[in-house]
C-alpha atoms as a PDB file:
ATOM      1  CA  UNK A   1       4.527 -16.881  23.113  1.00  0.00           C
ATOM      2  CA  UNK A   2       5.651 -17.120  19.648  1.00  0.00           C
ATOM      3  CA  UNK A   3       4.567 -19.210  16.977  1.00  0.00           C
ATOM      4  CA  UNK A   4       5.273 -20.477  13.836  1.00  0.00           C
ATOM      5  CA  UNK A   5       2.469 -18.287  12.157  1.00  0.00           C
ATOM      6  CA  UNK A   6       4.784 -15.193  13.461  1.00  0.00           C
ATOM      7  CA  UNK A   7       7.239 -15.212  11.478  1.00  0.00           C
ATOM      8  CA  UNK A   8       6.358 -13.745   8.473  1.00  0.00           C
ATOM      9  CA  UNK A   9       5.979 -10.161  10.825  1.00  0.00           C
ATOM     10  CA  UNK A  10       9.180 -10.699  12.782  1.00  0.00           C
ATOM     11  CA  UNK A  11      10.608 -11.363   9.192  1.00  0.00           C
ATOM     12  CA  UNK A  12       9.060  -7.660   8.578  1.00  0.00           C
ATOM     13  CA  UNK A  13      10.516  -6.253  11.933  1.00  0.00           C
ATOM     14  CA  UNK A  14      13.563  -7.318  11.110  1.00  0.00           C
ATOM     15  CA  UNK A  15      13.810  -5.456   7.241  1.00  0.00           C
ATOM     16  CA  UNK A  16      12.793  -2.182   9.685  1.00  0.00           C
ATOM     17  CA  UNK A  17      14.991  -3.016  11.292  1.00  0.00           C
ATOM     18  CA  UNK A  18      17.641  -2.875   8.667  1.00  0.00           C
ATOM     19  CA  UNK A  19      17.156   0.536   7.155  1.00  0.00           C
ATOM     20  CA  UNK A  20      19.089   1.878   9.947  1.00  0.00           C
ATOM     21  CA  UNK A  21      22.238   0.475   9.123  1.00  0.00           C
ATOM     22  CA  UNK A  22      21.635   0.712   5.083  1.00  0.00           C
ATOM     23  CA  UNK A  23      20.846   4.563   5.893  1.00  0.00           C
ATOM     24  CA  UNK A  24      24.340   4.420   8.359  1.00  0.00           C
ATOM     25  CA  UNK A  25      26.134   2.800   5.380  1.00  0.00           C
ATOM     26  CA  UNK A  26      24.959   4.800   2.199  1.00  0.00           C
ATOM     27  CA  UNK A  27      25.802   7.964   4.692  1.00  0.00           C
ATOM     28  CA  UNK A  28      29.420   6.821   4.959  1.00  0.00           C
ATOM     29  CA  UNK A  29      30.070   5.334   1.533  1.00  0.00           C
ATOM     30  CA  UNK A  30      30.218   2.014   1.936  1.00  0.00           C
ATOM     31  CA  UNK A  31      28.025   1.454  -0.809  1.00  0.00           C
ATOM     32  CA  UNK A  32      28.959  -2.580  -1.044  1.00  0.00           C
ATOM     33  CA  UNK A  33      27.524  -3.329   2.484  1.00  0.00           C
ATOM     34  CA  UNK A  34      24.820  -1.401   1.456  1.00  0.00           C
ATOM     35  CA  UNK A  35      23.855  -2.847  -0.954  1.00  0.00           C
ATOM     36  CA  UNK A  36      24.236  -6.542   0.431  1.00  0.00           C
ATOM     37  CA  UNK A  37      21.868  -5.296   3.371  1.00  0.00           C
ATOM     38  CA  UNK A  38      19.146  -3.350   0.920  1.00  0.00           C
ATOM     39  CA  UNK A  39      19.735  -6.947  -1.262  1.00  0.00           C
ATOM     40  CA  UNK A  40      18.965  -8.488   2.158  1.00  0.00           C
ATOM     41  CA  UNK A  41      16.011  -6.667   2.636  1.00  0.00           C
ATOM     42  CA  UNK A  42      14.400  -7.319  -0.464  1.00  0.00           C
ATOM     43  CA  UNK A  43      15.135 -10.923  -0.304  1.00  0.00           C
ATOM     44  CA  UNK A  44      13.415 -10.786   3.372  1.00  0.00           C
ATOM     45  CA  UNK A  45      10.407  -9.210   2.034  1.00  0.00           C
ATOM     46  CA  UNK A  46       9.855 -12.146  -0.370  1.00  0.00           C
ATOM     47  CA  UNK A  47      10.537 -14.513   2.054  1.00  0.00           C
ATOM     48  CA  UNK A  48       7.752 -13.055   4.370  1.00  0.00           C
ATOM     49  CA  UNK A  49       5.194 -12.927   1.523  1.00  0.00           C
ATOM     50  CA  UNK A  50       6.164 -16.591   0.473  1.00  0.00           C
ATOM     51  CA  UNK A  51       5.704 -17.842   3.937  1.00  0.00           C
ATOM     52  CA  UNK A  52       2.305 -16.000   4.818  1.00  0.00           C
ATOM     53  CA  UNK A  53       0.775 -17.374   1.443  1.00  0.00           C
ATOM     54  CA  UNK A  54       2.323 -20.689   1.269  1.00  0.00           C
ATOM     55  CA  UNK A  55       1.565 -21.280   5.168  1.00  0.00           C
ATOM     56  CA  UNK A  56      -1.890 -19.552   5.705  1.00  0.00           C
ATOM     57  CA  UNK A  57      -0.002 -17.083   8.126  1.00  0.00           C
ATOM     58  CA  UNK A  58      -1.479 -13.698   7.110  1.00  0.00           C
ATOM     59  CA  UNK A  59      -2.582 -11.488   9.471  1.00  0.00           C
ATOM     60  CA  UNK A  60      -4.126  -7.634   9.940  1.00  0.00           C
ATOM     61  CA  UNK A  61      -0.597  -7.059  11.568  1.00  0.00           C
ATOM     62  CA  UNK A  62       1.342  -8.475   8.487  1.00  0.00           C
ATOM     63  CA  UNK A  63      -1.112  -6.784   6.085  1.00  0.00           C
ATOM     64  CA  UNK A  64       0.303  -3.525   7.562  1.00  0.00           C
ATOM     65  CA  UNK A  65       3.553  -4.368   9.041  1.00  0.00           C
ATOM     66  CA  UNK A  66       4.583  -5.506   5.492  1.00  0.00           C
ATOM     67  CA  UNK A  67       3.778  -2.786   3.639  1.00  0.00           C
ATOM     68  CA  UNK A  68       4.959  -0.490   6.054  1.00  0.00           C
ATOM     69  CA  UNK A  69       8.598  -1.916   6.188  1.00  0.00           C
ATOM     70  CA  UNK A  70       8.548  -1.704   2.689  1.00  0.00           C
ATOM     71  CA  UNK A  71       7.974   2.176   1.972  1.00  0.00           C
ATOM     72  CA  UNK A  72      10.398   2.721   4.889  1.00  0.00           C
ATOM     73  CA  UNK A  73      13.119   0.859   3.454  1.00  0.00           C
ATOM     74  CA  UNK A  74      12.282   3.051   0.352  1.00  0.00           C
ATOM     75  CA  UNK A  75      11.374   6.568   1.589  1.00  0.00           C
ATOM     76  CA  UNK A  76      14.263   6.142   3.857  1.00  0.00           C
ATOM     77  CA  UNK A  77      16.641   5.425   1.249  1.00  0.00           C
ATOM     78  CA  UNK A  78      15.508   7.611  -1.148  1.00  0.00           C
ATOM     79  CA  UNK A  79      16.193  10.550   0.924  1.00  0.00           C
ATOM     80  CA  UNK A  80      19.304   9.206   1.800  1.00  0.00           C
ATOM     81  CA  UNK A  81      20.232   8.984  -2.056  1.00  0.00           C
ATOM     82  CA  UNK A  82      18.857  12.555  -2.521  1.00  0.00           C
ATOM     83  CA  UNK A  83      20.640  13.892   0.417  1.00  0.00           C
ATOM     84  CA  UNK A  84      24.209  12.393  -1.547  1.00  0.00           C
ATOM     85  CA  UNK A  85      23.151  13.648  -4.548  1.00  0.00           C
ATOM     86  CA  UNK A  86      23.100  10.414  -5.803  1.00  0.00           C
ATOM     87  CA  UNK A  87      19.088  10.691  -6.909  1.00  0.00           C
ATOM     88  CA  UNK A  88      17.552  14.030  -8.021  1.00  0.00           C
ATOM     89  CA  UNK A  89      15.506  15.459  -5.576  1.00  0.00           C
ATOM     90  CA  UNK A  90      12.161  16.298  -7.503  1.00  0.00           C
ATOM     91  CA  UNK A  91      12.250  12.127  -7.924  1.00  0.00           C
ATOM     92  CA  UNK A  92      12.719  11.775  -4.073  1.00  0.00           C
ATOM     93  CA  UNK A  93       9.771  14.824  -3.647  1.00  0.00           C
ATOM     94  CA  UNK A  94       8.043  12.576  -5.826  1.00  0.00           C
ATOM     95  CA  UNK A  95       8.534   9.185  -4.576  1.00  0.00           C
ATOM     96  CA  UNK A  96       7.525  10.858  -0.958  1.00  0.00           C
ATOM     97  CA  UNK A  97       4.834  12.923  -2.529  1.00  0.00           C
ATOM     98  CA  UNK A  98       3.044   9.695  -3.526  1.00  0.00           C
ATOM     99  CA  UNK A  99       3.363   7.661  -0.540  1.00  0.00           C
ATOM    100  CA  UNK A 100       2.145  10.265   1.523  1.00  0.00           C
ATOM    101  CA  UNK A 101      -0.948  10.778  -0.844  1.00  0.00           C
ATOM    102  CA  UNK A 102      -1.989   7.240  -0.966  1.00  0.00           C
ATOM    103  CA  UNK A 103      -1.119   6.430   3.037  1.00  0.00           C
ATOM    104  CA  UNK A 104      -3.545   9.701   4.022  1.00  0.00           C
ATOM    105  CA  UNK A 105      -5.967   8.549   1.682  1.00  0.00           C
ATOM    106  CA  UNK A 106      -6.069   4.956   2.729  1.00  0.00           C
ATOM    107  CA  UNK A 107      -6.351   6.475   6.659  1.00  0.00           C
ATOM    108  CA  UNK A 108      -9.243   8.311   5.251  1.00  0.00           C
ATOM    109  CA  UNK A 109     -10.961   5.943   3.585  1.00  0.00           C
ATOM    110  CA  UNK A 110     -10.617   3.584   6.645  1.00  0.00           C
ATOM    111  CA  UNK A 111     -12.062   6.009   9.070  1.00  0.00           C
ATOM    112  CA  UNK A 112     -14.692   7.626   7.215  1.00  0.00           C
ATOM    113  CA  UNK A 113     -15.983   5.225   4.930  1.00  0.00           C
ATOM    114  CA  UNK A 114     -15.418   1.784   5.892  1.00  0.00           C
ATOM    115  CA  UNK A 115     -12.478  -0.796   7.049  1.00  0.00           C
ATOM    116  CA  UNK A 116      -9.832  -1.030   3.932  1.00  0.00           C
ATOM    117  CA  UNK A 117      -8.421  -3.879   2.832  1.00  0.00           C
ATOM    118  CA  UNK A 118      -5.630  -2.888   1.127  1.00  0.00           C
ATOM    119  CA  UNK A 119      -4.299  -4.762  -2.148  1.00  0.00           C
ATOM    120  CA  UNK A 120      -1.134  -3.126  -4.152  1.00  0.00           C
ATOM    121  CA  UNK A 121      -2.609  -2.557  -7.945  1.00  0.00           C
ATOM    122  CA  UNK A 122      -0.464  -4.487 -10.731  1.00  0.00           C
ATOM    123  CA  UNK A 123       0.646  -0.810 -11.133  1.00  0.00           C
ATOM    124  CA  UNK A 124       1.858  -0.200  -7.912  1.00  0.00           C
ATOM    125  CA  UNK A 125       3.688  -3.634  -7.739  1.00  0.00           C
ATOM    126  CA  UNK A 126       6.051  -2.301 -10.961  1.00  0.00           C
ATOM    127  CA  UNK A 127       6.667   1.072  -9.463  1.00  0.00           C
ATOM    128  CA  UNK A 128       8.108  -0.710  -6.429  1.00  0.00           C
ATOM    129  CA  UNK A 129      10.144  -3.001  -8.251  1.00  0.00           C
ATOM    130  CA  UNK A 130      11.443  -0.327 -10.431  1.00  0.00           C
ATOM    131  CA  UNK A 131      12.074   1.631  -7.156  1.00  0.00           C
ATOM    132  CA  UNK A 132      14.015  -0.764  -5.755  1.00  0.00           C
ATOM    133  CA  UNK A 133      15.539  -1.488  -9.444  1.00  0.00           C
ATOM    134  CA  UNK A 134      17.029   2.331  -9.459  1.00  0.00           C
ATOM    135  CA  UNK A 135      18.164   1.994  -5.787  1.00  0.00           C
ATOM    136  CA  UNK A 136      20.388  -1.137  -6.520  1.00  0.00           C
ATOM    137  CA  UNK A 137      21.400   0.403  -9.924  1.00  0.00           C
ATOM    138  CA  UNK A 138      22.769   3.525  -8.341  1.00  0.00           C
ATOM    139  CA  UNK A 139      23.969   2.105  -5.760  1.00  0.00           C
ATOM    140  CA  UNK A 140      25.958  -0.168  -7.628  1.00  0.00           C
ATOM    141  CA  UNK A 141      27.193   3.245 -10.031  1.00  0.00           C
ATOM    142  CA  UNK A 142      28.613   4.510  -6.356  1.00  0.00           C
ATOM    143  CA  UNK A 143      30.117   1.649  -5.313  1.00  0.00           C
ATOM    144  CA  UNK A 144      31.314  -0.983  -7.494  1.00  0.00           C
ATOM    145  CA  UNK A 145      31.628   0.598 -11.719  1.00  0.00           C
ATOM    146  CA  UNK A 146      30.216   3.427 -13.359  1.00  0.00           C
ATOM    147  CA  UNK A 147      26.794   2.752 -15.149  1.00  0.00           C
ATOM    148  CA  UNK A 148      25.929   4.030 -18.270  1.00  0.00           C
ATOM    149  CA  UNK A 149      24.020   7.682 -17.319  1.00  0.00           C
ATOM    150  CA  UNK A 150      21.446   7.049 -20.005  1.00  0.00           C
ATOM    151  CA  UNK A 151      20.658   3.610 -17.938  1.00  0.00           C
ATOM    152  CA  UNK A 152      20.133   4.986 -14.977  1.00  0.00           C
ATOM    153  CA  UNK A 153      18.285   8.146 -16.201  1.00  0.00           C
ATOM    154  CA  UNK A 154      16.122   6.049 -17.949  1.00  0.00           C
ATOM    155  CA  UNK A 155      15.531   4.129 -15.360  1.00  0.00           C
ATOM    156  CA  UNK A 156      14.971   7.816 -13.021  1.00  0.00           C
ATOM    157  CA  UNK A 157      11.864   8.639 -15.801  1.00  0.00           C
ATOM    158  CA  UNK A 158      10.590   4.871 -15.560  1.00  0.00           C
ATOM    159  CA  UNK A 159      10.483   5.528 -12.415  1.00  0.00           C
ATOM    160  CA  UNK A 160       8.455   8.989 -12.254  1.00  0.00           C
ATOM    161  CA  UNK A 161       6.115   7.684 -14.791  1.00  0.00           C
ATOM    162  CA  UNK A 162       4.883   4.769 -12.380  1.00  0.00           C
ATOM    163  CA  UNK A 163       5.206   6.868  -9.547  1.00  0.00           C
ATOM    164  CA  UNK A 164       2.758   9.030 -10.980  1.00  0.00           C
ATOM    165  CA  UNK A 165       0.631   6.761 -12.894  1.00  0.00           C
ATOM    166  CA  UNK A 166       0.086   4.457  -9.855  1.00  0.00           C
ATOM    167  CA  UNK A 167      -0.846   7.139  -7.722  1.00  0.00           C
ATOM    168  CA  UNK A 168      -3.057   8.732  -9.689  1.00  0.00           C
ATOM    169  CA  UNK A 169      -4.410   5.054 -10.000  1.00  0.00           C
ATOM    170  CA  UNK A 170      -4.999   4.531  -6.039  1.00  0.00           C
ATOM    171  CA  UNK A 171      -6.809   8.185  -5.855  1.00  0.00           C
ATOM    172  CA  UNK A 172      -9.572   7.411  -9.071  1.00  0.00           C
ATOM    173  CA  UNK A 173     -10.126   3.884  -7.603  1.00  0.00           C
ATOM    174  CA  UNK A 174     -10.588   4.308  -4.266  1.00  0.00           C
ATOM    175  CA  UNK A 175     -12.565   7.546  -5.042  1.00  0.00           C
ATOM    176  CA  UNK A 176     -14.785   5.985  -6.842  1.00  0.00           C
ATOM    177  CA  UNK A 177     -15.445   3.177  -4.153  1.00  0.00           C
ATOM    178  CA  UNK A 178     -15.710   5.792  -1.910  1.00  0.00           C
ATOM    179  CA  UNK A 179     -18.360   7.252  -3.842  1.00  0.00           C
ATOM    180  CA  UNK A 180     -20.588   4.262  -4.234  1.00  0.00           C
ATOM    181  CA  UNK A 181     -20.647   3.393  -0.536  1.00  0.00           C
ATOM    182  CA  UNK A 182     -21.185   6.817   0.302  1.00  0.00           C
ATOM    183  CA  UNK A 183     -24.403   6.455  -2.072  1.00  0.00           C
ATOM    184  CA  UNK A 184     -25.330   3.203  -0.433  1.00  0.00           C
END
């Protein structure tokens, strides 16, 4: 049965359950519904995080549901904005690149070291919001006025830098707290 303390994760199921029609939309060019439903989304996944904090309603499920939703509502989009052109696709390589680097190296840890626990760094927090930043900014170039290019190519390198930087941050850190339990 459900219960109040739930509804952070069906909150979650639900942005999952959005991409699909976002992906549907972008694919077909109606850019303005997408972007109310990716809008959606992100409002969603602050909702769930205010809830589970302000409530005491985390759980393992939401700790990884959450997250989860998240880099599929990203990955998902990104490669829909490659696939249009709309993105370059070293950035959507690159985006996907790090995601898969820090997901198999948070499975790894987990399994061969000890349970994670799995906090976004500071630095991982901006690369998402810049992420999502870029999506709604070209987005909004395909379907509502032109941006300025230098905006939103500016925005493409602010993006690659964080990408980069934050992954790079989650492979020293949780190398190095590999390392000391492994000499434990």
């Amino acid at each position: 049965m459900l219960q109040p303390r739930d509804i952070p994760n069906i909150i979650s199921i639900a942005r999952v359950v959005l991409v699909f029609p976002v992906i549907w939309l972008l694919l077909n060019h109606h850019y303005q519904s997408a972007m109310l439903l990716f809008f959606v989304a992100g409002v969603s996944d602050a909702l769930d995080g205010f809830l589970a904090r302000q409530f005491q309603w985390q759980s393992r499920l939401g700790g990884i549901l959450d997250p989860l939703a998240d880099k599929f509502l990203l990955v998902s989009t990104y490669m829909c904005l490659g696939w249009l052109h709309a993105l370059p696709v070293w950035l959507v390589a690159l985006v996907i690149l790090r995601d898969v680097v820090i997901v198999g190296g948070a499975l790894a840890y987990h399994y061969r070291i000890e349970k994670l626990d799995a906090n976004p760094s500071l630095m991982s927090k901006l690369n998402t919001a810049l992420q999502i930043l870029l999506v709604l900014m070209v987005v909004y170039d395909l379907g509502f006025a032109p941006m300025s290019d230098q905006l939103i190519t500016g925005m493409t390198w602010a993006v690659a830098v964080t990408t980069v930087w934050s992954g790079i941050h989650y492979v020293v850190s949780w190398s190095r707290k590999a390392g000391r339990q492994i000499r434990q």
